[in-house]
Protein backbone atom coordinates (compact mmCIF):
# COMPACT_ATOMS: atom_id res chain seq x y z
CA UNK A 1 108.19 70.45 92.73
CA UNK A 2 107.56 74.15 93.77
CA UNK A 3 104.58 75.73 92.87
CA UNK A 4 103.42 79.10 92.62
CA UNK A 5 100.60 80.36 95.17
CA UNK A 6 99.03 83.79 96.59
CA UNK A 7 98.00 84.51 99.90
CA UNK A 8 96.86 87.16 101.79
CA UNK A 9 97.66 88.53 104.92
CA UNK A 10 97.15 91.57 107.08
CA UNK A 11 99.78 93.18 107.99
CA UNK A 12 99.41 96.67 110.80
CA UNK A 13 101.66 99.17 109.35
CA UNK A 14 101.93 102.91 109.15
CA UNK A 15 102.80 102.97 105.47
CA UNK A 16 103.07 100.59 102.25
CA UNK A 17 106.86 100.48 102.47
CA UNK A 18 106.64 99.36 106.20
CA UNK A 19 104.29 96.96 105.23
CA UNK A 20 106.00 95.19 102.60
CA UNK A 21 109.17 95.08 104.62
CA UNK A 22 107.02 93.85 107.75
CA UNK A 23 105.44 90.74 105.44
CA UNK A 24 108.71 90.19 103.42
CA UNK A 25 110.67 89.58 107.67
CA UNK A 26 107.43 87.56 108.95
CA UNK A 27 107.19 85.87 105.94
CA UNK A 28 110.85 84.98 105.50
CA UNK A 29 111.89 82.13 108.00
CA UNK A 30 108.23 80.36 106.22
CA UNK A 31 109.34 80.33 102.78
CA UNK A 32 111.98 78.49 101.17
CA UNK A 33 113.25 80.48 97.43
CA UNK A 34 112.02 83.61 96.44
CA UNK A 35 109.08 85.18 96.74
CA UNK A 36 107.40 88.31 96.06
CA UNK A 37 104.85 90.87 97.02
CA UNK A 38 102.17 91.04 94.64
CA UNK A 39 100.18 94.01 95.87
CA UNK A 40 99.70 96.10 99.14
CA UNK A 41 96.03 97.80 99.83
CA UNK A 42 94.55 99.79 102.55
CA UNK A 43 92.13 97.53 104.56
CA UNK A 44 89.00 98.86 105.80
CA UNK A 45 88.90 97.54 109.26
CA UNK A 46 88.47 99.63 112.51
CA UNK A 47 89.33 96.94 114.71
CA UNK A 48 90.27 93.18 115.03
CA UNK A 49 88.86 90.67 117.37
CA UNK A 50 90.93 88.32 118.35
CA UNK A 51 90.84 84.90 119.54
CA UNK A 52 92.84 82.80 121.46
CA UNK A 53 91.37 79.13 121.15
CA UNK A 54 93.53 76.76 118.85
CA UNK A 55 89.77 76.21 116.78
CA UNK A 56 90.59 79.86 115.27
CA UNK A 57 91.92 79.09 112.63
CA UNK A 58 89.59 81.64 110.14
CA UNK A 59 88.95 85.38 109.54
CA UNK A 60 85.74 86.48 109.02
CA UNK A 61 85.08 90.66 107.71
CA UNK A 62 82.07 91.65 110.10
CA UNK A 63 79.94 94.52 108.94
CA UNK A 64 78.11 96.00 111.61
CA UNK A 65 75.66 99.45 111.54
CA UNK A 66 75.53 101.67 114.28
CA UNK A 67 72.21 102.66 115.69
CA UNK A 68 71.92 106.26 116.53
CA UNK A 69 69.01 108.71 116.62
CA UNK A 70 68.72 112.10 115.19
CA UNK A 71 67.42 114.59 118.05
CA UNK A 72 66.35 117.11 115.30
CA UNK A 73 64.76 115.14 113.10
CA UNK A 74 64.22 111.97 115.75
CA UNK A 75 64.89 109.36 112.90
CA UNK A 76 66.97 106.25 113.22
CA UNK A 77 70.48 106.93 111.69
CA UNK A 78 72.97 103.95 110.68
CA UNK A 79 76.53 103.72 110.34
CA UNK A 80 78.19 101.22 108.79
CA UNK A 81 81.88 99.97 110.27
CA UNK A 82 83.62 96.91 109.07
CA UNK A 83 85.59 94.51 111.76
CA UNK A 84 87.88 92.15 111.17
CA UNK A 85 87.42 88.75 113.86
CA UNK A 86 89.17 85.50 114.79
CA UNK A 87 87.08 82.63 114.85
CA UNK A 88 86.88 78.71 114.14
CA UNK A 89 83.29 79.21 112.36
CA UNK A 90 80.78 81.43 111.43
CA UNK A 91 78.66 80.82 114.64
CA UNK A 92 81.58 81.57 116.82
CA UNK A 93 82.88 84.85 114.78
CA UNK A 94 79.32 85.95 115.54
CA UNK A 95 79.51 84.99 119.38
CA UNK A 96 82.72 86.95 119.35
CA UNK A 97 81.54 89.72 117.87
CA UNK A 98 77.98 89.77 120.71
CA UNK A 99 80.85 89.61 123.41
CA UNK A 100 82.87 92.53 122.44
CA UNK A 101 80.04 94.87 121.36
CA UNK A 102 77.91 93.77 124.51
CA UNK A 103 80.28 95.03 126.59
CA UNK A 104 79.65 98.35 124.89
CA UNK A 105 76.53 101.27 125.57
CA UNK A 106 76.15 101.22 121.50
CA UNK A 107 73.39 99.93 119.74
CA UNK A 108 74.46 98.11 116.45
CA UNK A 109 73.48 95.04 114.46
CA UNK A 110 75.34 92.85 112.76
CA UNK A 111 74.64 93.36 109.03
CA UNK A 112 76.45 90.56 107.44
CA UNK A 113 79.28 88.08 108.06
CA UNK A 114 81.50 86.56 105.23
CA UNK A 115 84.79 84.32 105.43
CA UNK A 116 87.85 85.90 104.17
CA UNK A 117 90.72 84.48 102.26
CA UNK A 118 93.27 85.80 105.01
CA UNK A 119 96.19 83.74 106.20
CA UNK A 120 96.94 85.20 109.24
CA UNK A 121 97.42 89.15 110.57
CA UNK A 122 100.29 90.37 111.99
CA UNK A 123 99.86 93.11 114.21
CA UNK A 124 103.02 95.86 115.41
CA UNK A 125 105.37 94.65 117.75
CA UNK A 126 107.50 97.46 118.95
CA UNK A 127 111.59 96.20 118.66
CA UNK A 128 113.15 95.90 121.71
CA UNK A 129 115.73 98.79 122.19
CA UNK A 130 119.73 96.79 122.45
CA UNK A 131 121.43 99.64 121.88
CA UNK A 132 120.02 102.26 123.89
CA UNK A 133 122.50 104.65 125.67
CA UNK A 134 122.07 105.18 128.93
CA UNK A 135 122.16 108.83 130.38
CA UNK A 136 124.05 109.55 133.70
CA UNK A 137 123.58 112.82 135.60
């Protein structure tokens, strides 16, 4: 018996169209019948962390504020930017998140953590060029 289900997934794309048509190839050899996309929405993320370990299996949406200060006015100034990380658990999304950043000469802290409903992201591969003509001089 087939039954009906949506998932999401994040899919790096320059436009909606390329989007859909990235999902609707990756998606393809999983799927057995028809399917559909349902809906397509900008995400919010500046960057992904990925992970490698075969526990990282989730995808947590990381909100994290920027610490800056204001010469003029020499008050604390936040920004908020959202990431999107790899991780087996909550815990480890964090310790992924202090191992990027730390790396980095910007203060931040981590405002809040949640788990996401994602599947799985699929970020641009650039095709590999068969029919390129080559140029002689």
């Amino acid at each position: 018996m087939q039954k009906k289900v949506t998932e999401s997934y994040t899919v790096d794309a320059l436009s909606f169209t390329e989007a859909e048509q990235r999902i609707m190839e990756e998606m393809s050899s999983y799927i057995s019948g028809e399917f559909e996309v349902a809906d397509i929405k900008k995400a919010t993320y500046k960057e992904i962390f990925f992970d490698d370990s075969e526990q990282a299996d989730r995808w947590y949406k990381a909100k994290l504020q920027f610490i800056t200060i204001d010469e003029k006015t020499e008050k604390e100034k936040r920004s908020n930017v959202n990431y999107l990380v790899q991780a087996g658990s909550l815990n480890r999304a964090v310790k992924n998140i202090d191992e990027v950043m730390g790396g980095t000469m910007i203060d931040y802290v981590i405002a809040a953590v949640a788990e996401t409903t994602l599947m799985d992201v699929f970020v641009y591969k650039q095709k590999e060029e068969q029919d390129k003509p080559e140029y002689e001089q």
